[in-house]
PDB file of N, CA and C in Angstrom:
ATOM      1  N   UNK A   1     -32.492 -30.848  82.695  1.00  0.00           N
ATOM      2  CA  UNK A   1     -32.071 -29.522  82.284  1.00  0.00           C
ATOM      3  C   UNK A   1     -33.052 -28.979  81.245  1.00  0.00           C
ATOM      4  N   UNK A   2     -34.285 -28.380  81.692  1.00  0.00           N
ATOM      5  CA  UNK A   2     -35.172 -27.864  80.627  1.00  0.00           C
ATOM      6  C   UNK A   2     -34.023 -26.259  79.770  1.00  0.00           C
ATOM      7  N   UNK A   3     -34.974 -26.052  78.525  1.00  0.00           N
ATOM      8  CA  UNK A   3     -34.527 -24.835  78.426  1.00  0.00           C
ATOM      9  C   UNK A   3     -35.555 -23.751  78.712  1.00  0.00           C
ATOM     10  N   UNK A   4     -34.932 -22.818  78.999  1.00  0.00           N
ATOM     11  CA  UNK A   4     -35.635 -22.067  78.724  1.00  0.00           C
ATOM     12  C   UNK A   4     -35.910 -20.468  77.475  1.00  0.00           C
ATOM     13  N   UNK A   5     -36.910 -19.947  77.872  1.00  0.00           N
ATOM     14  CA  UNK A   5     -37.262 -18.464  76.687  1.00  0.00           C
ATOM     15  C   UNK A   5     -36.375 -17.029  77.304  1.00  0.00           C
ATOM     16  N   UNK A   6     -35.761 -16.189  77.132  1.00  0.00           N
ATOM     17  CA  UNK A   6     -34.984 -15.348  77.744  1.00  0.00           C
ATOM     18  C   UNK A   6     -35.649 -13.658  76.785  1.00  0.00           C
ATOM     19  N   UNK A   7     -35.090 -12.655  77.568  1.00  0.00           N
ATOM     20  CA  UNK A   7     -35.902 -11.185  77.004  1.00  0.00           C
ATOM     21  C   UNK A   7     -35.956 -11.670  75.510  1.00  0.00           C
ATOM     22  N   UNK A   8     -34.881 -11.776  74.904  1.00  0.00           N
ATOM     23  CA  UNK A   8     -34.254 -11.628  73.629  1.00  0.00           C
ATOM     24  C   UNK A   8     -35.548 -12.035  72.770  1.00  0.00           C
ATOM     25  N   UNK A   9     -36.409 -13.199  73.171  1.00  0.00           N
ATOM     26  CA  UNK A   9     -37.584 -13.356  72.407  1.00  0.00           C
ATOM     27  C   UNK A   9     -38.510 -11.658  72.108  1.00  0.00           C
ATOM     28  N   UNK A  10     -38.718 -11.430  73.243  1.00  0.00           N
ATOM     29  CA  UNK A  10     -39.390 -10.108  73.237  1.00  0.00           C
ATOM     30  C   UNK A  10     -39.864  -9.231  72.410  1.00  0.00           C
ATOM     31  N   UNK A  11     -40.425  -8.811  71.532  1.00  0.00           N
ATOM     32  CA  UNK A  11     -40.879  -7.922  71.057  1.00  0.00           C
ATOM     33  C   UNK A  11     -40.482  -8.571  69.255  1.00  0.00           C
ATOM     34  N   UNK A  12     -40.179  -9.849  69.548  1.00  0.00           N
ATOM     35  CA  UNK A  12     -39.671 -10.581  67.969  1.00  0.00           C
ATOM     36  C   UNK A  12     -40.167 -11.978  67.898  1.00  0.00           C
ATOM     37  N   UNK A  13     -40.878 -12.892  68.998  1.00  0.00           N
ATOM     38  CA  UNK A  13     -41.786 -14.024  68.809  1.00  0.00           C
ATOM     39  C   UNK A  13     -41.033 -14.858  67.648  1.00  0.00           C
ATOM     40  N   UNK A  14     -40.041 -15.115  67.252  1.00  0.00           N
ATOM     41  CA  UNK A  14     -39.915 -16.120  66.162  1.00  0.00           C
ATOM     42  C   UNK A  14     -40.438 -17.263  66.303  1.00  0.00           C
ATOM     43  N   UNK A  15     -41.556 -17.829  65.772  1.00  0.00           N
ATOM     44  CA  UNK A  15     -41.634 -19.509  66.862  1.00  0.00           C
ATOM     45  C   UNK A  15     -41.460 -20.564  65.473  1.00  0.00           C
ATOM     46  N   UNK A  16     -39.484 -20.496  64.767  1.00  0.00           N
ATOM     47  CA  UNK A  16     -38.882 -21.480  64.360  1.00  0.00           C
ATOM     48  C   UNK A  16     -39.118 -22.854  65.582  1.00  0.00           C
ATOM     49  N   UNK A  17     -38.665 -22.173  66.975  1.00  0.00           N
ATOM     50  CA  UNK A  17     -38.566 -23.338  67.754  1.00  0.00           C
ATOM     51  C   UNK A  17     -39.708 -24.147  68.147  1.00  0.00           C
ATOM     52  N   UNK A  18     -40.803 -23.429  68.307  1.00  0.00           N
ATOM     53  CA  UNK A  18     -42.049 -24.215  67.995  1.00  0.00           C
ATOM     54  C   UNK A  18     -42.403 -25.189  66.872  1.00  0.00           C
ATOM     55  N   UNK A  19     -41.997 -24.815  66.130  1.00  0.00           N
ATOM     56  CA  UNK A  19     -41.767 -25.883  64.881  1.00  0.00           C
ATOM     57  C   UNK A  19     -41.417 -27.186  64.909  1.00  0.00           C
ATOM     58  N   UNK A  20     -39.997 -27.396  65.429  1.00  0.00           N
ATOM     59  CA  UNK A  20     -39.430 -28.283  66.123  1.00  0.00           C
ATOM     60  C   UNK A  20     -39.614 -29.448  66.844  1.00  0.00           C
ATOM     61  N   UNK A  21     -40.422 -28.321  68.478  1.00  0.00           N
ATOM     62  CA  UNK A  21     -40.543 -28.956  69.120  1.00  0.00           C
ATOM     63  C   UNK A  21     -41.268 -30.077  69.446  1.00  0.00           C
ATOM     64  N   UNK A  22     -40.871 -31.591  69.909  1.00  0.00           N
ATOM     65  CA  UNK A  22     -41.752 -32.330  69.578  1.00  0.00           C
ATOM     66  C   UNK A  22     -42.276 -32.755  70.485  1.00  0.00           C
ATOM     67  N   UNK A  23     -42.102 -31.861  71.939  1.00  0.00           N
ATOM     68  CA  UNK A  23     -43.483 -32.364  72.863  1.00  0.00           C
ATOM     69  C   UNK A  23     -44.617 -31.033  73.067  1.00  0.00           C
ATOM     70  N   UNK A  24     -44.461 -30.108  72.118  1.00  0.00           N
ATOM     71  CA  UNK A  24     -45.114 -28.918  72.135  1.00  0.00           C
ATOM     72  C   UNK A  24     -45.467 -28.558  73.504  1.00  0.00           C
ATOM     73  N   UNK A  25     -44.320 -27.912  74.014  1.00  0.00           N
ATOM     74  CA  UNK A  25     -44.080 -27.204  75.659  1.00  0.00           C
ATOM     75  C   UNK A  25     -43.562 -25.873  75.045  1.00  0.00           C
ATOM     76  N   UNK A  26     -44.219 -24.864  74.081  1.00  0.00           N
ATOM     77  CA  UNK A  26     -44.269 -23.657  74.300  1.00  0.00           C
ATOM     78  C   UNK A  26     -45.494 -22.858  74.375  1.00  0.00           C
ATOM     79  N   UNK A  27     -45.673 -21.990  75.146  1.00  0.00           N
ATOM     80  CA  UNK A  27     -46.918 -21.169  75.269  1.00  0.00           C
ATOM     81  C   UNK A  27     -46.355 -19.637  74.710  1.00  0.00           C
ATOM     82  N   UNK A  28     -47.306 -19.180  74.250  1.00  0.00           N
ATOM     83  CA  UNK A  28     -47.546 -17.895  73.614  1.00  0.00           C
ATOM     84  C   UNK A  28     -47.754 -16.858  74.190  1.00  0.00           C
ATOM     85  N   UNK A  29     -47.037 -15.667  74.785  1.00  0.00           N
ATOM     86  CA  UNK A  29     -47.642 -14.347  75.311  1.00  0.00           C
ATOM     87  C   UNK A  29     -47.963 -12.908  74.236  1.00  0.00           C
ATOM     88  N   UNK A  30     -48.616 -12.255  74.585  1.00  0.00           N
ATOM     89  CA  UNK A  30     -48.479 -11.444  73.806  1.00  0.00           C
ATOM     90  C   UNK A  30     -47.159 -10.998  72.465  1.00  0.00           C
ATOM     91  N   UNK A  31     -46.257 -11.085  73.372  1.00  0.00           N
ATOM     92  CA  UNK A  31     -45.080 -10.665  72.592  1.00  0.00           C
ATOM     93  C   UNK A  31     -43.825 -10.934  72.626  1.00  0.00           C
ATOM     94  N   UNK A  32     -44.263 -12.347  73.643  1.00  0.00           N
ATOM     95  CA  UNK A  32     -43.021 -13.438  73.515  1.00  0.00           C
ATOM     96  C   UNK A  32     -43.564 -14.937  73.891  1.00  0.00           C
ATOM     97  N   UNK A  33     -42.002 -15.679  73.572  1.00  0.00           N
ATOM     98  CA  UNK A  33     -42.963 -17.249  74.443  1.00  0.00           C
ATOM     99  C   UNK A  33     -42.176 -17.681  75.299  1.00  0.00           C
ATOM    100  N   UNK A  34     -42.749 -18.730  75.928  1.00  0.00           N
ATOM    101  CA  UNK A  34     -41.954 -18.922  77.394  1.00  0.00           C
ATOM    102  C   UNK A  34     -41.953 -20.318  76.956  1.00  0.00           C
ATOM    103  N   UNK A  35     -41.276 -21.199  77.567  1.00  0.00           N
ATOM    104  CA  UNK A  35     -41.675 -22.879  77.191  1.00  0.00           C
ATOM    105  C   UNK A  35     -41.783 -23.372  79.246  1.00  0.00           C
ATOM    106  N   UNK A  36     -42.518 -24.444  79.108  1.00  0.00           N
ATOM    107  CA  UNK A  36     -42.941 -25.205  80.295  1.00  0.00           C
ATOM    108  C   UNK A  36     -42.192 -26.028  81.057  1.00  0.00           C
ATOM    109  N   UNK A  37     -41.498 -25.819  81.900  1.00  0.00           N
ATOM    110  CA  UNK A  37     -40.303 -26.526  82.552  1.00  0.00           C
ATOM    111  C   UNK A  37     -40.264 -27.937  82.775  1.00  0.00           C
ATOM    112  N   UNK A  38     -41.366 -28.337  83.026  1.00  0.00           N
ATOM    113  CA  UNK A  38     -41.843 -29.373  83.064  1.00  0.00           C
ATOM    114  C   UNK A  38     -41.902 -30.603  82.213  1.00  0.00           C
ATOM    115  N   UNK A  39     -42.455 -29.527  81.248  1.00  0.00           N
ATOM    116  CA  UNK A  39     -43.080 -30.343  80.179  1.00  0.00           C
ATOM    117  C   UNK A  39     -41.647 -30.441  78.612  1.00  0.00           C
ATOM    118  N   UNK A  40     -40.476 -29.928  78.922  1.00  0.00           N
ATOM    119  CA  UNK A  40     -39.519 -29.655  78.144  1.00  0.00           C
ATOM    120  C   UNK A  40     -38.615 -30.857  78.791  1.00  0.00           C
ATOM    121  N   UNK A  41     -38.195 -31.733  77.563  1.00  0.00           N
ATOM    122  CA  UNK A  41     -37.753 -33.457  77.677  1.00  0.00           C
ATOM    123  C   UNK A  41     -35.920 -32.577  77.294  1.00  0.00           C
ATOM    124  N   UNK A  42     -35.657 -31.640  77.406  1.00  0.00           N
ATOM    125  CA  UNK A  42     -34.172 -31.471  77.195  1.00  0.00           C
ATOM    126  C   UNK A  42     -33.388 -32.008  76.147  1.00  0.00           C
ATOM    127  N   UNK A  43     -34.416 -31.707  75.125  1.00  0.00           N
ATOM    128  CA  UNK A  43     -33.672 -32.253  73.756  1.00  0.00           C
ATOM    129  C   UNK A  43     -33.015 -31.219  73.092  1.00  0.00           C
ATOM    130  N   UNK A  44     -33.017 -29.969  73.095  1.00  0.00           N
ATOM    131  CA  UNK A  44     -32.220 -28.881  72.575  1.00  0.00           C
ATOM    132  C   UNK A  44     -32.404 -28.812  71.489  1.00  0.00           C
ATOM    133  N   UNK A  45     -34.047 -29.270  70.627  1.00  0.00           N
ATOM    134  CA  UNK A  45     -33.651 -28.895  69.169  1.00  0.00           C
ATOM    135  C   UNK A  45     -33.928 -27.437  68.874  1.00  0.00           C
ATOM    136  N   UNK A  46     -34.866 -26.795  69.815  1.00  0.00           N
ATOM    137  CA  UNK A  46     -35.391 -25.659  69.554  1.00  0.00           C
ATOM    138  C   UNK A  46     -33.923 -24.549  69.782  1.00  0.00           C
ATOM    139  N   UNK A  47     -32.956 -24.683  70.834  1.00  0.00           N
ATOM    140  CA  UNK A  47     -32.472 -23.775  70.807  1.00  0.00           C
ATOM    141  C   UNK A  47     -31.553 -23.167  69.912  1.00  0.00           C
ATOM    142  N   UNK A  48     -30.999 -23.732  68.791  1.00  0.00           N
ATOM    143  CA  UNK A  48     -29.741 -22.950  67.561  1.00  0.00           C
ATOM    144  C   UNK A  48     -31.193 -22.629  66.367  1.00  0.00           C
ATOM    145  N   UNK A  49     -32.595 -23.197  66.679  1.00  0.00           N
ATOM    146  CA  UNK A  49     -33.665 -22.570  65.786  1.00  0.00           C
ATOM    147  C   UNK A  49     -34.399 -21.319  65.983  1.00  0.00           C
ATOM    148  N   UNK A  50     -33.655 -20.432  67.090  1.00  0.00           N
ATOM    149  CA  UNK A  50     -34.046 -19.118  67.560  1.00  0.00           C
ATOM    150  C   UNK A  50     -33.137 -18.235  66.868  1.00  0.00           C
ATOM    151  N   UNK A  51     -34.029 -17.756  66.025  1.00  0.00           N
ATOM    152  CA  UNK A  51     -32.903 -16.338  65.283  1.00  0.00           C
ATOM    153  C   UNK A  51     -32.470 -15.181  66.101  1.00  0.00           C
ATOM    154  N   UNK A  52     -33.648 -15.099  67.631  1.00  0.00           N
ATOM    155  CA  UNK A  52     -32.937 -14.057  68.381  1.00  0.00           C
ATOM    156  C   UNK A  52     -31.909 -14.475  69.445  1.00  0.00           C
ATOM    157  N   UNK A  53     -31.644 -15.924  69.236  1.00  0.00           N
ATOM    158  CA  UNK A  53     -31.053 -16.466  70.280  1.00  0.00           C
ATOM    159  C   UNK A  53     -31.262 -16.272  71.792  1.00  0.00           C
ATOM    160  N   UNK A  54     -32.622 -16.668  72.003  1.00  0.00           N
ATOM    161  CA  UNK A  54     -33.411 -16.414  73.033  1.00  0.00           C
ATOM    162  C   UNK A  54     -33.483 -17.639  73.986  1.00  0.00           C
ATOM    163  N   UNK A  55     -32.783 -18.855  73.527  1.00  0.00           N
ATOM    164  CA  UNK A  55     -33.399 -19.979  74.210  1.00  0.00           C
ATOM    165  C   UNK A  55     -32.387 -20.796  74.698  1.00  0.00           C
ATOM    166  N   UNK A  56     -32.264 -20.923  76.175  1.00  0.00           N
ATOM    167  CA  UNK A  56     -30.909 -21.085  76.677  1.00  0.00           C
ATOM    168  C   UNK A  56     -31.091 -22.076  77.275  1.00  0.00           C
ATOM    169  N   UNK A  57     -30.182 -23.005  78.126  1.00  0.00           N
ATOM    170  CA  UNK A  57     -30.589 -24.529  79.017  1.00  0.00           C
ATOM    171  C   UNK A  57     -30.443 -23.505  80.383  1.00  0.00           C
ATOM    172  N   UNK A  58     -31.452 -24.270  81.529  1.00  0.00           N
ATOM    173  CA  UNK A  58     -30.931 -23.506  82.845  1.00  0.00           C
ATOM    174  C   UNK A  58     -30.085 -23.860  83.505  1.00  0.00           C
ATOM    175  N   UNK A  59     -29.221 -24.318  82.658  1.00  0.00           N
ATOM    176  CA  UNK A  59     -27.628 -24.303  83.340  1.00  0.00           C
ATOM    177  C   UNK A  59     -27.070 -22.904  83.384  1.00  0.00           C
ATOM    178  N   UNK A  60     -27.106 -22.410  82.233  1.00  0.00           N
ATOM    179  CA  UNK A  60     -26.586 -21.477  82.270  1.00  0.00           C
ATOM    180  C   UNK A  60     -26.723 -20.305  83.673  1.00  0.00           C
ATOM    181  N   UNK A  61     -25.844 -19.268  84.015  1.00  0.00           N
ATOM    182  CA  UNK A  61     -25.786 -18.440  85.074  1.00  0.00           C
ATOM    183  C   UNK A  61     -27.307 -17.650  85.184  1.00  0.00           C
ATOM    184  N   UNK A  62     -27.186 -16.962  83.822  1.00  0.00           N
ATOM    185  CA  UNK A  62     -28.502 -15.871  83.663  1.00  0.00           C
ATOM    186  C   UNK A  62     -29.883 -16.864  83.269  1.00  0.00           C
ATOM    187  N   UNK A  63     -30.067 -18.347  83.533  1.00  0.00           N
ATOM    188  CA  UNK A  63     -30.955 -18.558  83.507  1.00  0.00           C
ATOM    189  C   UNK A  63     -32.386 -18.731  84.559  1.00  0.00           C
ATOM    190  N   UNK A  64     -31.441 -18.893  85.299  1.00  0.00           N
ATOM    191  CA  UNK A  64     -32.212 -18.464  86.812  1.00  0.00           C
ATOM    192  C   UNK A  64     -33.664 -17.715  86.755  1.00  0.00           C
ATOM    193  N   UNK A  65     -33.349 -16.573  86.546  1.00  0.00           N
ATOM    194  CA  UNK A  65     -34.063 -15.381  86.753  1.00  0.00           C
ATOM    195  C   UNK A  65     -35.482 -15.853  85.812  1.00  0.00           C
ATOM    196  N   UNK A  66     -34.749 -16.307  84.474  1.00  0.00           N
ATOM    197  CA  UNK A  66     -36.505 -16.360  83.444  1.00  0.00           C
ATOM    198  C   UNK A  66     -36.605 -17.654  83.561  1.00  0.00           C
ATOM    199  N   UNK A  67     -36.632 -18.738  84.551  1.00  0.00           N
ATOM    200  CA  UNK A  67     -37.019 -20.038  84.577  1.00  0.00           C
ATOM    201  C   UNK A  67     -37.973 -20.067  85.424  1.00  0.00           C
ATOM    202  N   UNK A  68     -38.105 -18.973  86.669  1.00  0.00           N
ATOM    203  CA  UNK A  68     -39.829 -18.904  87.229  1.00  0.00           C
ATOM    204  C   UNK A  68     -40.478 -18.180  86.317  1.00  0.00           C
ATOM    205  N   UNK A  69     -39.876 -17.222  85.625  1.00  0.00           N
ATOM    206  CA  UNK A  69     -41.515 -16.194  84.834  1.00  0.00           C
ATOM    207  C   UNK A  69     -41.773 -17.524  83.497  1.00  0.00           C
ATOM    208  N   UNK A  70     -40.721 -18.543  83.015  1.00  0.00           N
ATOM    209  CA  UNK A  70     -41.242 -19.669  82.241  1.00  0.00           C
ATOM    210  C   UNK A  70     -42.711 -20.477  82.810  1.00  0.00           C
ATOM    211  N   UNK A  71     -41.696 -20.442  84.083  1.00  0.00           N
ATOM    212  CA  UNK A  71     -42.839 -21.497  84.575  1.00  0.00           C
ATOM    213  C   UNK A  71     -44.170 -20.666  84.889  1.00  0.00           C
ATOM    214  N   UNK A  72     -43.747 -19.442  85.362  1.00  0.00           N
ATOM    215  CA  UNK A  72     -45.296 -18.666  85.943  1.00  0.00           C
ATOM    216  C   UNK A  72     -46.332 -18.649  84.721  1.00  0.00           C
ATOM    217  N   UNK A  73     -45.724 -18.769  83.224  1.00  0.00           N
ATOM    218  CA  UNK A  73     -47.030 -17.794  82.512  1.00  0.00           C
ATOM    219  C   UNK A  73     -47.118 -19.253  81.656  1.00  0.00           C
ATOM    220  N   UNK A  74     -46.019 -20.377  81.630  1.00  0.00           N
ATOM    221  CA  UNK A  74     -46.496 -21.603  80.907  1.00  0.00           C
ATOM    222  C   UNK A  74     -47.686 -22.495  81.451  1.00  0.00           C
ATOM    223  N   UNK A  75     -48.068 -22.081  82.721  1.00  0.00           N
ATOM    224  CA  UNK A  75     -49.300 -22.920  83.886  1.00  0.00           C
ATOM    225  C   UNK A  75     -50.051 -22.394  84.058  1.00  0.00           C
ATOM    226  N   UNK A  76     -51.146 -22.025  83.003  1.00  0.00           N
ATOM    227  CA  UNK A  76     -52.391 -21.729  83.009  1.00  0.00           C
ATOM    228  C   UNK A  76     -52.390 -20.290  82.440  1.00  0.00           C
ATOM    229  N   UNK A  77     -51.441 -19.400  82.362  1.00  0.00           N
ATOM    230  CA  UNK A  77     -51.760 -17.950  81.610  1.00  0.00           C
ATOM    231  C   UNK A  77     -51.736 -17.909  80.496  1.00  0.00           C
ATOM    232  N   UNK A  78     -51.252 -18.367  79.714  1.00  0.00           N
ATOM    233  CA  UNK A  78     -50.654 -18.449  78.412  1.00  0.00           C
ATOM    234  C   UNK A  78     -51.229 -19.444  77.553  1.00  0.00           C
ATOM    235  N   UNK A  79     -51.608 -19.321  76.064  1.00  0.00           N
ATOM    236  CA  UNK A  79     -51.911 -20.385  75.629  1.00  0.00           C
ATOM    237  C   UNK A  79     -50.699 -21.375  75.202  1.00  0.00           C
ATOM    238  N   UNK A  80     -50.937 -23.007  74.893  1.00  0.00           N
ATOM    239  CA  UNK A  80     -49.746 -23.698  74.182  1.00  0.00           C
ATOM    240  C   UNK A  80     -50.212 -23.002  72.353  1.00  0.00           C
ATOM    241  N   UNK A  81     -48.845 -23.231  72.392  1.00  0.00           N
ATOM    242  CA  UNK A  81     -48.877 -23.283  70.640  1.00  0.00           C
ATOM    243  C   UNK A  81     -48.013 -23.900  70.063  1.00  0.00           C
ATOM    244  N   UNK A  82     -48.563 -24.358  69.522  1.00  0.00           N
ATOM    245  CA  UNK A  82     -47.756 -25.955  68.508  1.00  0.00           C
ATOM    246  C   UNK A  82     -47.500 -25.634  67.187  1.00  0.00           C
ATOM    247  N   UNK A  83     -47.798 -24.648  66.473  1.00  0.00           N
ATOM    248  CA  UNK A  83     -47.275 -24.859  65.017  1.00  0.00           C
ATOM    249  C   UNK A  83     -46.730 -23.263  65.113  1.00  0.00           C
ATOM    250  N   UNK A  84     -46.110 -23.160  63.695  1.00  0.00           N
ATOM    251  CA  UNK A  84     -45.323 -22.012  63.481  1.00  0.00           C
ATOM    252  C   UNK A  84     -46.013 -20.904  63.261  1.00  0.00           C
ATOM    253  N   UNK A  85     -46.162 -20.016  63.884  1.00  0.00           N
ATOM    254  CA  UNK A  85     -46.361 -18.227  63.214  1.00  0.00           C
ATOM    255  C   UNK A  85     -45.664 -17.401  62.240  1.00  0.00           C
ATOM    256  N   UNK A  86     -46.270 -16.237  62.132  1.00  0.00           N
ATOM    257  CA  UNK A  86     -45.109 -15.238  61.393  1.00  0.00           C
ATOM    258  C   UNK A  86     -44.455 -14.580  62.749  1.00  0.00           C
ATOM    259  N   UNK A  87     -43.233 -14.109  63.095  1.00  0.00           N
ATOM    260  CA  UNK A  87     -42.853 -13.686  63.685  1.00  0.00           C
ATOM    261  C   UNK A  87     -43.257 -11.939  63.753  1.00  0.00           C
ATOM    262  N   UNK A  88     -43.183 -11.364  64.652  1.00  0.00           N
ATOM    263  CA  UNK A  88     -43.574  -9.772  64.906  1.00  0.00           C
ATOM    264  C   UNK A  88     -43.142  -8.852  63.544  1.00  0.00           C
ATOM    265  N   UNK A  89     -44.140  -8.030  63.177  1.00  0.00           N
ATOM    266  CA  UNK A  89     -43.749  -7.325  61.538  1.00  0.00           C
ATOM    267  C   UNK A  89     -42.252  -6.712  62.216  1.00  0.00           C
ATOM    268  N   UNK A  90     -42.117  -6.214  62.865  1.00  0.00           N
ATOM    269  CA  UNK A  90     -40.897  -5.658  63.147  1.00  0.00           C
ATOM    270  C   UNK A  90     -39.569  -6.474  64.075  1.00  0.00           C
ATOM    271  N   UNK A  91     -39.844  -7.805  64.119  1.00  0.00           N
ATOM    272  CA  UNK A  91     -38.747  -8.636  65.282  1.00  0.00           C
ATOM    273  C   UNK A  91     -37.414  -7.890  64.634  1.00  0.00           C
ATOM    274  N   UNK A  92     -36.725  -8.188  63.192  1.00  0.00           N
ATOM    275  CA  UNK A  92     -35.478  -8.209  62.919  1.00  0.00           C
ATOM    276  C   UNK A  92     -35.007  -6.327  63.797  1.00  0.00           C
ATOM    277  N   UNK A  93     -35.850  -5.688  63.766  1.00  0.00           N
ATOM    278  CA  UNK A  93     -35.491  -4.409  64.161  1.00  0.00           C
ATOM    279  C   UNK A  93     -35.226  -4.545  66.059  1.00  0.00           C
ATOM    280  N   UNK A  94     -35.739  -5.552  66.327  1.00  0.00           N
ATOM    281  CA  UNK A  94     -36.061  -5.620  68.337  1.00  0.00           C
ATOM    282  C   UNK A  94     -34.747  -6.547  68.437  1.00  0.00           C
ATOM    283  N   UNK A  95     -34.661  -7.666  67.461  1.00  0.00           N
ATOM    284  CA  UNK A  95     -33.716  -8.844  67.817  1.00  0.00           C
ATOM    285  C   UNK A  95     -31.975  -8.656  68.591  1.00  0.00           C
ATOM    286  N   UNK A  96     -31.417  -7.298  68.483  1.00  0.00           N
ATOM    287  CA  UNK A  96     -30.688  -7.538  69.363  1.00  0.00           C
ATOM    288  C   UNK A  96     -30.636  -6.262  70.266  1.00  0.00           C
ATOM    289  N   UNK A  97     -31.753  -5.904  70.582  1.00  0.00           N
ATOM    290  CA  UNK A  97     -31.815  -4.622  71.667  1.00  0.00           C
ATOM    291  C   UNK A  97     -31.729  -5.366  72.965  1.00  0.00           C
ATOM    292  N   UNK A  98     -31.066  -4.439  73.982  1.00  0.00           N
ATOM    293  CA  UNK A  98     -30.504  -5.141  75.527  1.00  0.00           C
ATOM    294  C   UNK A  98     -32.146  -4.284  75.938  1.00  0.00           C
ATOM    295  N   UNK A  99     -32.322  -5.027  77.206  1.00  0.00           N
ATOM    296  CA  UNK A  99     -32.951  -4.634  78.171  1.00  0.00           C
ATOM    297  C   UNK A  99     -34.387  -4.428  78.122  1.00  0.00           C
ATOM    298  N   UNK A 100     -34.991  -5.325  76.843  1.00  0.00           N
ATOM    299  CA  UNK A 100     -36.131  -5.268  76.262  1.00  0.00           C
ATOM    300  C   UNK A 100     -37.341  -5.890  77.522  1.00  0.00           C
ATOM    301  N   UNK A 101     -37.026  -6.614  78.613  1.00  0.00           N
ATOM    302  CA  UNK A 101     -38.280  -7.153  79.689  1.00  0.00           C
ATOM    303  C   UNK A 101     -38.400  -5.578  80.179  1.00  0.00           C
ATOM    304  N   UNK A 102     -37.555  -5.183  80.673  1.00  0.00           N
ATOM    305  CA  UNK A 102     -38.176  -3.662  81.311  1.00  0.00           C
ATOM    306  C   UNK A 102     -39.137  -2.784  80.251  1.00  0.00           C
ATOM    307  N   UNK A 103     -38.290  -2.518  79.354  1.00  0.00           N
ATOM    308  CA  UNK A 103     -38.989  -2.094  78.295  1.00  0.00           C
ATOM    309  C   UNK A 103     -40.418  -2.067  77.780  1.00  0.00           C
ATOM    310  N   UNK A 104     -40.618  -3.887  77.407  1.00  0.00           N
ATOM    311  CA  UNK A 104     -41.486  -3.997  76.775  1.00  0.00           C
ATOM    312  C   UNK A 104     -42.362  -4.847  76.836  1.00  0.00           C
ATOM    313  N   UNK A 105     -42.014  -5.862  78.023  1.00  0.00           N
ATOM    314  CA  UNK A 105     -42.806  -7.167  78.457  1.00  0.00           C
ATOM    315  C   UNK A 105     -44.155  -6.820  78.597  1.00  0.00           C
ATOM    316  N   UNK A 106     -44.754  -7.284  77.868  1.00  0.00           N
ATOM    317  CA  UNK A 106     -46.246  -7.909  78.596  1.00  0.00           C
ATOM    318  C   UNK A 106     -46.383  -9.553  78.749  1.00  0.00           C
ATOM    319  N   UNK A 107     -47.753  -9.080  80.027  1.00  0.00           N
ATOM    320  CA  UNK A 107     -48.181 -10.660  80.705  1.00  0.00           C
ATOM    321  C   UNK A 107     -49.605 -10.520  79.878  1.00  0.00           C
ATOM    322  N   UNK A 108     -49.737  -9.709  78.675  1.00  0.00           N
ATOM    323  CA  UNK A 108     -51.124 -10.644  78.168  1.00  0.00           C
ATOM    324  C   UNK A 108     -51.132 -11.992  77.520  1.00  0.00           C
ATOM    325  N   UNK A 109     -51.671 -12.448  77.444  1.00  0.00           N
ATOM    326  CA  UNK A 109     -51.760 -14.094  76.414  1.00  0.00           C
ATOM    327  C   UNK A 109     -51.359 -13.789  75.348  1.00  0.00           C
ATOM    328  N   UNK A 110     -51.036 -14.586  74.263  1.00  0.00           N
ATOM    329  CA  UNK A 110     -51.118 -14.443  72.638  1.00  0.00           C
ATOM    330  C   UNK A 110     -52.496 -14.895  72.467  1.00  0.00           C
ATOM    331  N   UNK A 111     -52.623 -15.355  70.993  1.00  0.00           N
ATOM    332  CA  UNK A 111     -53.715 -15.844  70.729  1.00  0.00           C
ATOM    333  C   UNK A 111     -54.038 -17.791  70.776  1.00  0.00           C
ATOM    334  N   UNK A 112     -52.429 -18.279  70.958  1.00  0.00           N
ATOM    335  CA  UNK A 112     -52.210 -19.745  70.646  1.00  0.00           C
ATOM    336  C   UNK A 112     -52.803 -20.063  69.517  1.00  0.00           C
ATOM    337  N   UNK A 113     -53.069 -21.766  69.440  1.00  0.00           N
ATOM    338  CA  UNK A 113     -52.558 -21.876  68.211  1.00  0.00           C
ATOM    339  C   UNK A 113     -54.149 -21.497  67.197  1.00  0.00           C
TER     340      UNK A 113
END
């Protein structure tokens, strides 16, 4: 049961859960992160360390949908990033807006670590 990254990251990047994580299976996009399905050992420490509450197991119903765009941009688009950032100057203002992938997704890279 990997977890996965959901909109809610979006436009607010917190990477508390990067911090955490201790097989460093998150990659960086422009303006969110996705983690690597694969490469995520289902330890759940990262997910109650998301302030936007972005990071769900794919058990859940609505996880479906962002467990291929995890996997699409964690395999080769995206850089990994292993240590902590500042989160987006403006996340606390994005952190609980609905419908932010239509909105505001980009597929560019971040910068990693």
């Amino acid at each position: 049961m990997p977890y996965v990254v959901t909109e809610a990251c979006i436009k607010c990047k917190y990477t508390d859960c990067v911090e955490v994580c201790p097989v460093d299976c998150f990659y960086e996009g422009e303006n969110m992160l996705v983690i690597h399905p694969d490469e995520c050992i289902d330890c759940g420490v990262c997910e109650p360390e998301c302030p936007a509450e972005a990071i769900i197991p794919d058990v859940e119903p609505e996880a479906e949908k962002w467990l291929e765009l995890n996997r699409e941009y964690s395999e080769g688009k995206w850089p990994n990033i292993t240590a902590k950032k500042d989160e987006a100057p403006d996340a606390d203002n994005f952190k609980s807006e609905e419908g932010k992938f239509d909105k505001y997704f980009s597929a560019n890279p971040g910068s990693g670590d």
